[in-house]
PDB file of N, CA and C in Angstrom:
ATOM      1  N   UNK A   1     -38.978  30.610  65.953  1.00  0.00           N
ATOM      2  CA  UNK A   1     -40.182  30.771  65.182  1.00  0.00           C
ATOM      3  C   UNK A   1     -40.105  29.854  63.966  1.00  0.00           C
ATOM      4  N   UNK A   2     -41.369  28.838  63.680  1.00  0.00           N
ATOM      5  CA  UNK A   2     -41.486  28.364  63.090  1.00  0.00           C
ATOM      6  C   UNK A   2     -41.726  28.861  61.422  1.00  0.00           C
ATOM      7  N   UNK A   3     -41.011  28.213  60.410  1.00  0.00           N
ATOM      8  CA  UNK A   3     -41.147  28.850  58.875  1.00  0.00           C
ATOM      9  C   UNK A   3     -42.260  28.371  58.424  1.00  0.00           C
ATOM     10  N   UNK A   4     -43.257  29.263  57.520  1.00  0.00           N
ATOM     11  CA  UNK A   4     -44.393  28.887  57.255  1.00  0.00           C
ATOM     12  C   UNK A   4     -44.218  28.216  55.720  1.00  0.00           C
ATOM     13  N   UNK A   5     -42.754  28.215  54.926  1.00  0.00           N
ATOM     14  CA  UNK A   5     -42.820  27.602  54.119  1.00  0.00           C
ATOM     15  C   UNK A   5     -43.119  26.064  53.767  1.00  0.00           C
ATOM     16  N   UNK A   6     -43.464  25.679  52.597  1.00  0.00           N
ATOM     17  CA  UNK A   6     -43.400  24.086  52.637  1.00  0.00           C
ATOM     18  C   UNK A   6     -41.783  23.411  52.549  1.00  0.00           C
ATOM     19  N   UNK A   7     -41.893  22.596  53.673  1.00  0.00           N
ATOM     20  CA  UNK A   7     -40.604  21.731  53.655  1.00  0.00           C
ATOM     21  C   UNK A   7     -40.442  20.780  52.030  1.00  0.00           C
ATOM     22  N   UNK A   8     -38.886  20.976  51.263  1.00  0.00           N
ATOM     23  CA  UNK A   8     -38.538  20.065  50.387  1.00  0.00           C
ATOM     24  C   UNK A   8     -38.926  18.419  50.779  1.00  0.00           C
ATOM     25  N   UNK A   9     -39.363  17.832  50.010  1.00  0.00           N
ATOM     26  CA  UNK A   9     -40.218  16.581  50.007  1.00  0.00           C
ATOM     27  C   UNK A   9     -38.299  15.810  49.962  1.00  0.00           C
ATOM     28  N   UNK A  10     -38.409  14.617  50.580  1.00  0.00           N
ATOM     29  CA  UNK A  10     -37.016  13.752  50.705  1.00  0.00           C
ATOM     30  C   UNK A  10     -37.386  13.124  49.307  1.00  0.00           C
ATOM     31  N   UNK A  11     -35.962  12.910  49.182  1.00  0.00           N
ATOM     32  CA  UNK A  11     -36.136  11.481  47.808  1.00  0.00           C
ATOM     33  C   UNK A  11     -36.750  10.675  47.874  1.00  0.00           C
ATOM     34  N   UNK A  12     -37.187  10.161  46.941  1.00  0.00           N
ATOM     35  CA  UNK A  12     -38.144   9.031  47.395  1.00  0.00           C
ATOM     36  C   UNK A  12     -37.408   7.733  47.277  1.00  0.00           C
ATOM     37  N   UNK A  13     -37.674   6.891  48.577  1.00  0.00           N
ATOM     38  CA  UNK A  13     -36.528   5.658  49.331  1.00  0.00           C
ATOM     39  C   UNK A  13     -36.629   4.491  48.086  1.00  0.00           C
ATOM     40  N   UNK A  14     -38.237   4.594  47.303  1.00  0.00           N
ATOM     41  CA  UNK A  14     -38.130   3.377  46.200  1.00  0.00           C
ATOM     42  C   UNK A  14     -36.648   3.103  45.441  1.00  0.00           C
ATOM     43  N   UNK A  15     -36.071   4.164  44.973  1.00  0.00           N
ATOM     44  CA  UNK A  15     -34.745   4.417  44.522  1.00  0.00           C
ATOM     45  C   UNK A  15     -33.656   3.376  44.952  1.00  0.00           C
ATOM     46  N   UNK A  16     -33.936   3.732  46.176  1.00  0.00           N
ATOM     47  CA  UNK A  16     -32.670   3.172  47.160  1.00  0.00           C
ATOM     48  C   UNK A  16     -32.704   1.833  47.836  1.00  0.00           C
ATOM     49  N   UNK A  17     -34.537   1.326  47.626  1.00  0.00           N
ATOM     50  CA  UNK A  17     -34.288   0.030  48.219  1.00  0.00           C
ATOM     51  C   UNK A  17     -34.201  -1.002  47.032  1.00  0.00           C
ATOM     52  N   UNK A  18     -34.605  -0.704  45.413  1.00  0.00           N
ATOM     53  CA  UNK A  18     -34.473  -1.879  44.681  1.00  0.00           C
ATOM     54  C   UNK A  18     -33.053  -1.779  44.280  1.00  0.00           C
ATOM     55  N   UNK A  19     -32.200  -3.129  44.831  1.00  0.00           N
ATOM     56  CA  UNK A  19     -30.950  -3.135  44.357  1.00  0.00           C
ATOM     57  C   UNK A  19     -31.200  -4.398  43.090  1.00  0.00           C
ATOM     58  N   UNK A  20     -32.320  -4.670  42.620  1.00  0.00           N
ATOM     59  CA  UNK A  20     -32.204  -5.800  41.573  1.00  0.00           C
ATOM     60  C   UNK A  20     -31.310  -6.086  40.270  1.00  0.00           C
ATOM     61  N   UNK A  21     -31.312  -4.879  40.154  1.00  0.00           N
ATOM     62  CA  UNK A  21     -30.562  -4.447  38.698  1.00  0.00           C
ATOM     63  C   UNK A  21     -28.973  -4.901  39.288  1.00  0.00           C
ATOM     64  N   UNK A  22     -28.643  -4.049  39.925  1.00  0.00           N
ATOM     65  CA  UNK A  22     -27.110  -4.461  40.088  1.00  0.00           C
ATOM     66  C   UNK A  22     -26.767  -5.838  40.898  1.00  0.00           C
ATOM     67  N   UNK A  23     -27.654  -6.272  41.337  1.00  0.00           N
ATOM     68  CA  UNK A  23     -27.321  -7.924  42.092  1.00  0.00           C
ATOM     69  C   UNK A  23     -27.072  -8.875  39.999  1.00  0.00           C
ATOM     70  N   UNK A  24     -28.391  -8.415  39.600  1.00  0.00           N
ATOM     71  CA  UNK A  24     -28.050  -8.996  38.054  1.00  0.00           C
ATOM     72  C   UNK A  24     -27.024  -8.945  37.870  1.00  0.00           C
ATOM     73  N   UNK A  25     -26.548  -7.751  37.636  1.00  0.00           N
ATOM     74  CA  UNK A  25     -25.181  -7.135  37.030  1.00  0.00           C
ATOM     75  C   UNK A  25     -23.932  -8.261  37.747  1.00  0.00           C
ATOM     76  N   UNK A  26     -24.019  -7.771  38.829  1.00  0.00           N
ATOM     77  CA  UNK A  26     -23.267  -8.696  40.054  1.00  0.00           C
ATOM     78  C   UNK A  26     -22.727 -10.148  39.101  1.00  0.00           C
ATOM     79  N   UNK A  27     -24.244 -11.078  39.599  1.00  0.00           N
ATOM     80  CA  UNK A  27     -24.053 -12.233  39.569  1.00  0.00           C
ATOM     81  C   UNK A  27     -23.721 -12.377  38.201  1.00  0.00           C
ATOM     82  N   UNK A  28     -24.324 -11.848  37.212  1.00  0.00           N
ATOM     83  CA  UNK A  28     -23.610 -12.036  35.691  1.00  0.00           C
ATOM     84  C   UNK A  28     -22.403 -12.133  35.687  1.00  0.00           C
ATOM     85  N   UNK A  29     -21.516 -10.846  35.907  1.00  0.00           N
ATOM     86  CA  UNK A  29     -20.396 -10.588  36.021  1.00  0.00           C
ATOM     87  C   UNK A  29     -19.063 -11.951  36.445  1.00  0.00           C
ATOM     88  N   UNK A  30     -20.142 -12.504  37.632  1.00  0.00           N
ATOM     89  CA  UNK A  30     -19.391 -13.592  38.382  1.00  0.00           C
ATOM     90  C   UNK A  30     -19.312 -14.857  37.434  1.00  0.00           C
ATOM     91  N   UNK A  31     -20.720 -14.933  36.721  1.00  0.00           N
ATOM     92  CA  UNK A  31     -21.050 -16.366  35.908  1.00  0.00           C
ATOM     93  C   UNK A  31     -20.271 -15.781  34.408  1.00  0.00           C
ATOM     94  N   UNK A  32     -19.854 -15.028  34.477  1.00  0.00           N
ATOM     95  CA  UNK A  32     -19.142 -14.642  32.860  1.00  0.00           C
ATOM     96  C   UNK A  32     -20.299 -14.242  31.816  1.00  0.00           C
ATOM     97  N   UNK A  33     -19.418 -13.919  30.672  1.00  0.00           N
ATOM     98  CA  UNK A  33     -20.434 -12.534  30.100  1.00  0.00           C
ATOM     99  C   UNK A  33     -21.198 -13.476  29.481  1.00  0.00           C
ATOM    100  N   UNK A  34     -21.073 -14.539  28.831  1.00  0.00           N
ATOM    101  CA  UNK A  34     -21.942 -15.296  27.902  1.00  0.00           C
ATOM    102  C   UNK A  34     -23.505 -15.911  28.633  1.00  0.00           C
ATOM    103  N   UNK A  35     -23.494 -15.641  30.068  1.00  0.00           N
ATOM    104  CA  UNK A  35     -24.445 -15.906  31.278  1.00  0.00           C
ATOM    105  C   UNK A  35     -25.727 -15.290  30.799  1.00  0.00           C
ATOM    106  N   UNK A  36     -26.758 -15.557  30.592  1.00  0.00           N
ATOM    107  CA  UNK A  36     -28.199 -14.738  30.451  1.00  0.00           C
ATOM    108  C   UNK A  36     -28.993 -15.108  31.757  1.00  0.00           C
ATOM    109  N   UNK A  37     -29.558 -14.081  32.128  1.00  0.00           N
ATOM    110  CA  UNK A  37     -30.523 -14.024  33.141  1.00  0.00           C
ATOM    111  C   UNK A  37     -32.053 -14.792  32.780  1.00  0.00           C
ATOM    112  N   UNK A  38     -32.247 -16.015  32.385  1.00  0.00           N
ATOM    113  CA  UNK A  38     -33.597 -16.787  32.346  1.00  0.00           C
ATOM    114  C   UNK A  38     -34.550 -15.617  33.144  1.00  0.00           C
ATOM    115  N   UNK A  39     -34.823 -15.306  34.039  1.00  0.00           N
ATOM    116  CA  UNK A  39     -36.033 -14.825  34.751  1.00  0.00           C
ATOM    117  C   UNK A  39     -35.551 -14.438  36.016  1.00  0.00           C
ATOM    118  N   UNK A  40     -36.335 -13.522  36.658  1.00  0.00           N
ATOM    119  CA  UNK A  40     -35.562 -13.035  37.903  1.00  0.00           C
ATOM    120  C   UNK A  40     -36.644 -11.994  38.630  1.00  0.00           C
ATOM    121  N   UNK A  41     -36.831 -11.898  39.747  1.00  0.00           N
ATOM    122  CA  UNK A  41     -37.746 -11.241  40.430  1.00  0.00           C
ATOM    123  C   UNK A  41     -37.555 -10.987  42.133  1.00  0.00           C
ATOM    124  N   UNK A  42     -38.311  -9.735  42.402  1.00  0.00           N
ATOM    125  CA  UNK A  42     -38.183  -9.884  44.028  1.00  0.00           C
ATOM    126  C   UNK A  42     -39.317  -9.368  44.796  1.00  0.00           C
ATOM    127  N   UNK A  43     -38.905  -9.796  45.711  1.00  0.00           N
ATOM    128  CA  UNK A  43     -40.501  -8.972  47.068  1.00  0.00           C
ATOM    129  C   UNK A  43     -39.873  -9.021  48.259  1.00  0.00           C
ATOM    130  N   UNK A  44     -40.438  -7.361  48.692  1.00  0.00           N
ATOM    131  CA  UNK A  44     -40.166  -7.053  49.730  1.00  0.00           C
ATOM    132  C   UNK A  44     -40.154  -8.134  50.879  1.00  0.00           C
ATOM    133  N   UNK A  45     -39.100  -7.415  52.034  1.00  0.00           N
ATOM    134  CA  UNK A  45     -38.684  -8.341  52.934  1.00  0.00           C
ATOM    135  C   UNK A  45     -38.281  -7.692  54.178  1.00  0.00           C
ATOM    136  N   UNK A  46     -39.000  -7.564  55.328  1.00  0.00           N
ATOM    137  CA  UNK A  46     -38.549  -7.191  56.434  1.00  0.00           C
ATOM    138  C   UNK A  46     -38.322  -8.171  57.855  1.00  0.00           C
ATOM    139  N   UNK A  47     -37.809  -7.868  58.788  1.00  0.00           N
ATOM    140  CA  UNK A  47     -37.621  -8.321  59.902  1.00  0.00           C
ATOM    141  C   UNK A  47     -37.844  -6.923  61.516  1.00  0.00           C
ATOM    142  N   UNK A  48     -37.773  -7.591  62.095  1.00  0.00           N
ATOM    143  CA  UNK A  48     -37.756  -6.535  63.485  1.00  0.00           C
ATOM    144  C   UNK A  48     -36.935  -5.549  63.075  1.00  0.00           C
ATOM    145  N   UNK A  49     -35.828  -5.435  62.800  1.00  0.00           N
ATOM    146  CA  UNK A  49     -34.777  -4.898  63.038  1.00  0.00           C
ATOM    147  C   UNK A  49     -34.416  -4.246  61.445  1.00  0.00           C
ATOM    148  N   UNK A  50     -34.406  -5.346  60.278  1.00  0.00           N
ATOM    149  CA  UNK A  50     -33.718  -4.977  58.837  1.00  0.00           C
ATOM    150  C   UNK A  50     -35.050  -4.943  57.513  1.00  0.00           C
ATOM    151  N   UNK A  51     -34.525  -4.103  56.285  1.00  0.00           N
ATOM    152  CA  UNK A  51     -35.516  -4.103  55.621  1.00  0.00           C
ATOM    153  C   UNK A  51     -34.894  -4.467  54.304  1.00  0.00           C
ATOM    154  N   UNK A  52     -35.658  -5.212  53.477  1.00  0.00           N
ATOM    155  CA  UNK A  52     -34.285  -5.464  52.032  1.00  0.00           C
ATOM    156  C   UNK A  52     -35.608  -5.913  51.639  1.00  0.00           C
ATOM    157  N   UNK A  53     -35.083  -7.480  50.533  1.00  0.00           N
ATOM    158  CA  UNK A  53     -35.968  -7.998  49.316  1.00  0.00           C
ATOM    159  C   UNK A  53     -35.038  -9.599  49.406  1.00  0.00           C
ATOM    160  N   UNK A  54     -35.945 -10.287  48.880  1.00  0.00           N
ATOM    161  CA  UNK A  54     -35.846 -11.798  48.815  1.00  0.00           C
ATOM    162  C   UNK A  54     -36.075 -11.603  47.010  1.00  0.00           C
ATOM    163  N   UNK A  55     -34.791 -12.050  46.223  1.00  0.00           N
ATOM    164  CA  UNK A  55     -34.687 -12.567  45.178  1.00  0.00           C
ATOM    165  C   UNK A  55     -34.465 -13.465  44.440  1.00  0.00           C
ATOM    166  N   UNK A  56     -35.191 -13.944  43.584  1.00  0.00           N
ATOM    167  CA  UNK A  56     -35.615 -15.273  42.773  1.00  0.00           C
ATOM    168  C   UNK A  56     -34.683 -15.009  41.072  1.00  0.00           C
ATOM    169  N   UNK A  57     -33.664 -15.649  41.233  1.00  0.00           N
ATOM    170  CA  UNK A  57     -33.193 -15.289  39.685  1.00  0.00           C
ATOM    171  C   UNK A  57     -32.941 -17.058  39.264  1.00  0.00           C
ATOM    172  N   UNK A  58     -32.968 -16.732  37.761  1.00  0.00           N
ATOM    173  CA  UNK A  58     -32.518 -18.284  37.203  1.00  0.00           C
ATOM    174  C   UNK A  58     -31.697 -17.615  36.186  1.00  0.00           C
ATOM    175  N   UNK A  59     -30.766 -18.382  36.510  1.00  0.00           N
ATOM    176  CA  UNK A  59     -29.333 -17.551  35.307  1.00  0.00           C
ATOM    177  C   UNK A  59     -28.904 -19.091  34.287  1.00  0.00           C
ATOM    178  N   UNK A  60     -28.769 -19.113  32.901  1.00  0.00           N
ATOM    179  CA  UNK A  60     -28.532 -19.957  32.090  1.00  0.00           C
ATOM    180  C   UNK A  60     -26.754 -19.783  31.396  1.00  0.00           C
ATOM    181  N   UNK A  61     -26.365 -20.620  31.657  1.00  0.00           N
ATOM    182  CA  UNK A  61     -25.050 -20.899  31.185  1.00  0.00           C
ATOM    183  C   UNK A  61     -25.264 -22.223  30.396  1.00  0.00           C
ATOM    184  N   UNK A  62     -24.856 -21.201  28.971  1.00  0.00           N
ATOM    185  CA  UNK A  62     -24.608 -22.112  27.733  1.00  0.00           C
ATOM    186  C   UNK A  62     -22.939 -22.207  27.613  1.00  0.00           C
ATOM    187  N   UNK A  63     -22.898 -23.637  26.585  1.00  0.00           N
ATOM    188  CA  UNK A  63     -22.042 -24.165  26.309  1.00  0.00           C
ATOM    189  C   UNK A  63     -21.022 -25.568  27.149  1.00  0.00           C
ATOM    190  N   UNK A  64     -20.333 -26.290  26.583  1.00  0.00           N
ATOM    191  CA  UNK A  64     -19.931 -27.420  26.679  1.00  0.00           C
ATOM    192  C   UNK A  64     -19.742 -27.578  28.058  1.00  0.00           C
ATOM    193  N   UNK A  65     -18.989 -26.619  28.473  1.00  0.00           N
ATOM    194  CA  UNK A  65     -18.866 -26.703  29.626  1.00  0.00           C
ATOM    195  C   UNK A  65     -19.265 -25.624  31.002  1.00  0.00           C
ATOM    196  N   UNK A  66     -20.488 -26.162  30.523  1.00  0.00           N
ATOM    197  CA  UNK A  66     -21.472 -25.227  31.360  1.00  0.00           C
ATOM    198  C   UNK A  66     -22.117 -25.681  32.741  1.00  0.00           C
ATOM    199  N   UNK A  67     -21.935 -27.301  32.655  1.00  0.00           N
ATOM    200  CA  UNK A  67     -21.525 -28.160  34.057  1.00  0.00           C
ATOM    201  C   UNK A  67     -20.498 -27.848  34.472  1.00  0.00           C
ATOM    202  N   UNK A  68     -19.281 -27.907  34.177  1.00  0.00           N
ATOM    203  CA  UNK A  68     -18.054 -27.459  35.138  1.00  0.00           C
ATOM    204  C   UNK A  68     -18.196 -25.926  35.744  1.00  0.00           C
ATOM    205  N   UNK A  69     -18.719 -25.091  34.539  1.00  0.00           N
ATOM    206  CA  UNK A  69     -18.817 -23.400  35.028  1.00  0.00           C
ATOM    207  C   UNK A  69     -19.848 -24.027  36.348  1.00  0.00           C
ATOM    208  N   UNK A  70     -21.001 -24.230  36.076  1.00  0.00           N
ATOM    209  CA  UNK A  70     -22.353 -24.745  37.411  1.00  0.00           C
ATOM    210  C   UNK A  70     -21.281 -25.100  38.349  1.00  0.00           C
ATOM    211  N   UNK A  71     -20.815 -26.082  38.421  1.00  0.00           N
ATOM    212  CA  UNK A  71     -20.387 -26.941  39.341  1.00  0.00           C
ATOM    213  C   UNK A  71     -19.558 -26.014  40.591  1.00  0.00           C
ATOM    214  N   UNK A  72     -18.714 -25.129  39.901  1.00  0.00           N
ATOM    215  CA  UNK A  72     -17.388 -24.231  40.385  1.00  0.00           C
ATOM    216  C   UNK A  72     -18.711 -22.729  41.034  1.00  0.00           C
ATOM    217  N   UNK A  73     -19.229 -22.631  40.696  1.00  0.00           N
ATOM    218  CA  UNK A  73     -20.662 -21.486  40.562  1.00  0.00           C
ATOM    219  C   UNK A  73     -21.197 -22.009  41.815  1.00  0.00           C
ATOM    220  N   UNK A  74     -21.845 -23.022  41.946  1.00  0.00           N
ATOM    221  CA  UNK A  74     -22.407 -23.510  43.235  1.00  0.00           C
ATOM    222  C   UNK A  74     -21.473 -23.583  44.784  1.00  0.00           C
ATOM    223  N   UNK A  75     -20.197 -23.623  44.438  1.00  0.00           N
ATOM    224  CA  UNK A  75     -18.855 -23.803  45.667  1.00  0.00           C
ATOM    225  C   UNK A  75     -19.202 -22.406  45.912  1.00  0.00           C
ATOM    226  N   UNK A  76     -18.925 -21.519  44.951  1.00  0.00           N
ATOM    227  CA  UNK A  76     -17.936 -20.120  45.259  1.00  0.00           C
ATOM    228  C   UNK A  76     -19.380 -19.039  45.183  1.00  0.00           C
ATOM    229  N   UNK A  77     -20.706 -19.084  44.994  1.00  0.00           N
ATOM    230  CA  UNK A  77     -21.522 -18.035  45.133  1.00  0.00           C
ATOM    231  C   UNK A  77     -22.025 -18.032  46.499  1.00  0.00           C
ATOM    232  N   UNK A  78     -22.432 -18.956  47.085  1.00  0.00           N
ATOM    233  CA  UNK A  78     -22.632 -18.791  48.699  1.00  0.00           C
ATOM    234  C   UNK A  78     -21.945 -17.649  49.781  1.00  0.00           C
ATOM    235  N   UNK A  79     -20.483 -17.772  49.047  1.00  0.00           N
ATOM    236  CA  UNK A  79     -19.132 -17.245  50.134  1.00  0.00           C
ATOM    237  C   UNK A  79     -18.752 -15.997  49.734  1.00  0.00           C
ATOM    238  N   UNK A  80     -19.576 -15.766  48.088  1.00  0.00           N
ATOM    239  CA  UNK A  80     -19.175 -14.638  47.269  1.00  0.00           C
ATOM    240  C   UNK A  80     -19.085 -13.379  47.672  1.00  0.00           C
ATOM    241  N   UNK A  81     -18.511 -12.317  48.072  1.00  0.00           N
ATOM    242  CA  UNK A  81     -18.524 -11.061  47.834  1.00  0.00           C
ATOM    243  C   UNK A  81     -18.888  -9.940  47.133  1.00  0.00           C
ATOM    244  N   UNK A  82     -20.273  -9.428  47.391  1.00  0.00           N
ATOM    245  CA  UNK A  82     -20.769  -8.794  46.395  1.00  0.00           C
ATOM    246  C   UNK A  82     -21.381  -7.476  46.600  1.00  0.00           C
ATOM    247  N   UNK A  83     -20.386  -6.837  46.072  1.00  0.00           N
ATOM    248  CA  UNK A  83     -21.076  -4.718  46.401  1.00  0.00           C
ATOM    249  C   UNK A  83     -21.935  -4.308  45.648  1.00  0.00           C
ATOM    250  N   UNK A  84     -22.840  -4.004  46.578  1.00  0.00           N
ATOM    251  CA  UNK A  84     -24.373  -3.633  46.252  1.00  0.00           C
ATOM    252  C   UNK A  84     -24.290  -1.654  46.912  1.00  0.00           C
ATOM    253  N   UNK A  85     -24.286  -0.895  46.188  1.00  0.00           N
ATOM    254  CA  UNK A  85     -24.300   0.237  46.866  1.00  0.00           C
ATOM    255  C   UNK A  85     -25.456   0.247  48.185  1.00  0.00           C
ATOM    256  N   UNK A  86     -25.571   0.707  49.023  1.00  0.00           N
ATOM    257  CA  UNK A  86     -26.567   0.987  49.678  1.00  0.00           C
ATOM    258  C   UNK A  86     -27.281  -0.411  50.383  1.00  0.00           C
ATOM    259  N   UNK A  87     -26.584  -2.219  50.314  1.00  0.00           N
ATOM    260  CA  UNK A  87     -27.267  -3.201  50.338  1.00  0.00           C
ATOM    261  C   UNK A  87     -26.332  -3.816  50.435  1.00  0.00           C
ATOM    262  N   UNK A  88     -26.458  -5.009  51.570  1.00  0.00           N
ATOM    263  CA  UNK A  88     -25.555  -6.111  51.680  1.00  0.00           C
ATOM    264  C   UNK A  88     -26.642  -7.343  51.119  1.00  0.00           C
ATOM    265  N   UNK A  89     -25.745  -8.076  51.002  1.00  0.00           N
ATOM    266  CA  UNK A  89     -25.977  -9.687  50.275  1.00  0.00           C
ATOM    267  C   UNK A  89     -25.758 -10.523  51.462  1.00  0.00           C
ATOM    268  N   UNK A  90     -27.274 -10.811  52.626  1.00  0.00           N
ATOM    269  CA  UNK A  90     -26.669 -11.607  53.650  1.00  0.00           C
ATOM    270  C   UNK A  90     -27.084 -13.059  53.815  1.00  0.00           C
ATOM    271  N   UNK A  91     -27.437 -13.505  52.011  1.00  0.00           N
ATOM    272  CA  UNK A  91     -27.506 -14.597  52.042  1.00  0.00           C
ATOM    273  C   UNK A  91     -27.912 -15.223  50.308  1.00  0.00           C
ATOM    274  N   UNK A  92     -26.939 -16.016  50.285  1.00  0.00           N
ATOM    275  CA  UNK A  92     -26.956 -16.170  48.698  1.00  0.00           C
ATOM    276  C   UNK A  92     -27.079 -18.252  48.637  1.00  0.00           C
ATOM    277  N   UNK A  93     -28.105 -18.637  48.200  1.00  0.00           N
ATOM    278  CA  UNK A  93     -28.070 -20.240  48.014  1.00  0.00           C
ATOM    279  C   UNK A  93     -28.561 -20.300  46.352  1.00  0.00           C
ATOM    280  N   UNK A  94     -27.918 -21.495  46.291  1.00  0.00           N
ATOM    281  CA  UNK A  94     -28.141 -22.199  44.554  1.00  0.00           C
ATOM    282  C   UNK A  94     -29.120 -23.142  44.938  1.00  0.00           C
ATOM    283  N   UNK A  95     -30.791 -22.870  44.794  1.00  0.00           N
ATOM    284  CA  UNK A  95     -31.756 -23.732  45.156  1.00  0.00           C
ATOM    285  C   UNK A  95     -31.702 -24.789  43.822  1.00  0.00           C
ATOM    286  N   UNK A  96     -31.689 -24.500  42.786  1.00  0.00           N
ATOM    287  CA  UNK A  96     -31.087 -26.069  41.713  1.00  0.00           C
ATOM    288  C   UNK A  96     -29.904 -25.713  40.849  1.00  0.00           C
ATOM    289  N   UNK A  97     -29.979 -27.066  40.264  1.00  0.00           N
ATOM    290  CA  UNK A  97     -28.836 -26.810  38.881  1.00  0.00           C
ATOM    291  C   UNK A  97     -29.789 -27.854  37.704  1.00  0.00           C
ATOM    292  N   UNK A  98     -30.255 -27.729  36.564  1.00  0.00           N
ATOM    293  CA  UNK A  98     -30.697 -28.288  35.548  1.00  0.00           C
ATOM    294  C   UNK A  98     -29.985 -28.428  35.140  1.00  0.00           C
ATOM    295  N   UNK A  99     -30.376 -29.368  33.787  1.00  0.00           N
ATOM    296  CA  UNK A  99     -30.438 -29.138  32.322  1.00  0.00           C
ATOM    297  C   UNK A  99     -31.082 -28.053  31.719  1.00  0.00           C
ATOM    298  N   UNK A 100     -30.443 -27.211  30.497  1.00  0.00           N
ATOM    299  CA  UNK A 100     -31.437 -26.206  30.437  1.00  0.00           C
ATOM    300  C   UNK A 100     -31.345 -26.448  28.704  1.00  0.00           C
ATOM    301  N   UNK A 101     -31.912 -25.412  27.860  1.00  0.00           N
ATOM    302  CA  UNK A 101     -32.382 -25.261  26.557  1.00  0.00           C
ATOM    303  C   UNK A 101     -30.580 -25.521  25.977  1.00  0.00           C
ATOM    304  N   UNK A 102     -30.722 -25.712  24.729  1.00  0.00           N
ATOM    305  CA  UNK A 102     -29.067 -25.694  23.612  1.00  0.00           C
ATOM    306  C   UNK A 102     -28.049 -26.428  24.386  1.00  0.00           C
ATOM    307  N   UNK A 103     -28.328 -27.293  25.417  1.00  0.00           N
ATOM    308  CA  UNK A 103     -27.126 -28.067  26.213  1.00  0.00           C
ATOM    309  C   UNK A 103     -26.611 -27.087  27.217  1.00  0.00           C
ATOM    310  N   UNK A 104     -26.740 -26.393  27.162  1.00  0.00           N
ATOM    311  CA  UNK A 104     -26.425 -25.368  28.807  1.00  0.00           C
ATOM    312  C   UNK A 104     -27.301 -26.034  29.808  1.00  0.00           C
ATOM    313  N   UNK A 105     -27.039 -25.149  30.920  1.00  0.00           N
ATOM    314  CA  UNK A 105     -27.204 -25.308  32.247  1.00  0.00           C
ATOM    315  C   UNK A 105     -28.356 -23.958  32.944  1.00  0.00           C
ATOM    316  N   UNK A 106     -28.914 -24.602  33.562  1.00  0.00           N
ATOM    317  CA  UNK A 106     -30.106 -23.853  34.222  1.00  0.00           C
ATOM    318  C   UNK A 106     -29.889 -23.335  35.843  1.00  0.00           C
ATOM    319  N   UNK A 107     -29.650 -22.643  36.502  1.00  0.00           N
ATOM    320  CA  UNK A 107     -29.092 -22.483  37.623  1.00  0.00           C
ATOM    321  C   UNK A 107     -30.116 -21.049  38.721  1.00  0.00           C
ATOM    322  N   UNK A 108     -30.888 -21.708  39.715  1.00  0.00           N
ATOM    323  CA  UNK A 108     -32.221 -20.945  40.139  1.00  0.00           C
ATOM    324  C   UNK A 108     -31.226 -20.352  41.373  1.00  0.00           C
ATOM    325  N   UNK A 109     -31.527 -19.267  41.779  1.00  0.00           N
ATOM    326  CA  UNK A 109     -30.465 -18.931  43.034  1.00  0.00           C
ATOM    327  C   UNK A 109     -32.024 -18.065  43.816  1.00  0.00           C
ATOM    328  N   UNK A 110     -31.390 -18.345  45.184  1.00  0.00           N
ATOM    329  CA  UNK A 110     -32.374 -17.616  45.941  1.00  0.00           C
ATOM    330  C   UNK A 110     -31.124 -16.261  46.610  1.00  0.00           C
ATOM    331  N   UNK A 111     -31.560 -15.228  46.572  1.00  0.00           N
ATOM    332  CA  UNK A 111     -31.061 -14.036  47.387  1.00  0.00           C
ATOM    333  C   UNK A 111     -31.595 -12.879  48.241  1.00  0.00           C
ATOM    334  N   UNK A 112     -30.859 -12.793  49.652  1.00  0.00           N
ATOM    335  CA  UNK A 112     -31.529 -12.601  50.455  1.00  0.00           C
ATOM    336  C   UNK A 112     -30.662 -10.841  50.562  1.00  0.00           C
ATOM    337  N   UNK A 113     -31.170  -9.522  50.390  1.00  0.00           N
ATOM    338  CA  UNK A 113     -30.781  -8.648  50.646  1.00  0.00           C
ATOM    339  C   UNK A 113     -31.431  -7.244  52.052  1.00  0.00           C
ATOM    340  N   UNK A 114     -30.512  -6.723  52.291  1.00  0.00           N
ATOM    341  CA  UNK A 114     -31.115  -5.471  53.088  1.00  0.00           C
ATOM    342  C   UNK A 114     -30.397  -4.606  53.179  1.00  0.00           C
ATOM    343  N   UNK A 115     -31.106  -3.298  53.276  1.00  0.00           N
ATOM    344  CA  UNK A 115     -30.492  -1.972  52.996  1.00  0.00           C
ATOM    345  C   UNK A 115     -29.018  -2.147  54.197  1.00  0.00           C
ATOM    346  N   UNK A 116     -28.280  -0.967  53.860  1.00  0.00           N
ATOM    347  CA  UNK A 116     -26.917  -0.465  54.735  1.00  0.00           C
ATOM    348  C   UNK A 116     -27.446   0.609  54.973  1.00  0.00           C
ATOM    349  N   UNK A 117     -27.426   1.116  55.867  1.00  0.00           N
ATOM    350  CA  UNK A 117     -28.070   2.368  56.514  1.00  0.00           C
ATOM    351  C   UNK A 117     -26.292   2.663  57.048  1.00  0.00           C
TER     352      UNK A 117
END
């Protein structure tokens, strides 16, 4: 016999699919603390099979040697390893490298995520 009560409503999944905040966190972490996030954004992203977000960040690295940090940044973020609770990282490219504002470096990354079920 069926209960005539109302069923508890599930969490709501918005929660669980924006991993933006911690990919920031992430990639900061990787570019060192003095790293500021220029601008950064995402939109939804599905396929047959997977559901995630396509993210647009531009991260600025100031100081002298903010070409060598870029340079070493562009080798090692592609291949990077990066825990996203609830979200893998199944695709990370450095679409440029500038000149940016105070002699730093301007660095646009495209990132491709989807939930872990």
């Amino acid at each position: 016999m069926a209960s005539s009560l109302p069923r508890k409503a599930a969490p709501a999944r918005s929660t669980r699919r924006d991993c933006h905040g911690r990919l920031l966190a992430a990639l900061q972490a990787l570019a060192g603390q003095d790293c500021a996030v220029e601008d950064g954004g995402q939109r939804p992203w599905c396929s047959a099979t997977f559901i995630g977000a396509q993210h647009r960040i531009v991260l600025h690295l100031p100081g002298t040697d903010a070409w060598d940090r870029a340079t070493a940044l562009t080798k090692t973020l592609p291949d990077a390893e990066i825990a996203l609770v609830h979200h893998i990282v199944v695709d990370l490219a450095v679409d440029s490298v500038m000149d940016g504002q105070d002699g730093g470096v301007e660095m646009v990354l495209a990132v491709l995520t989807i939930e872990d079920w």
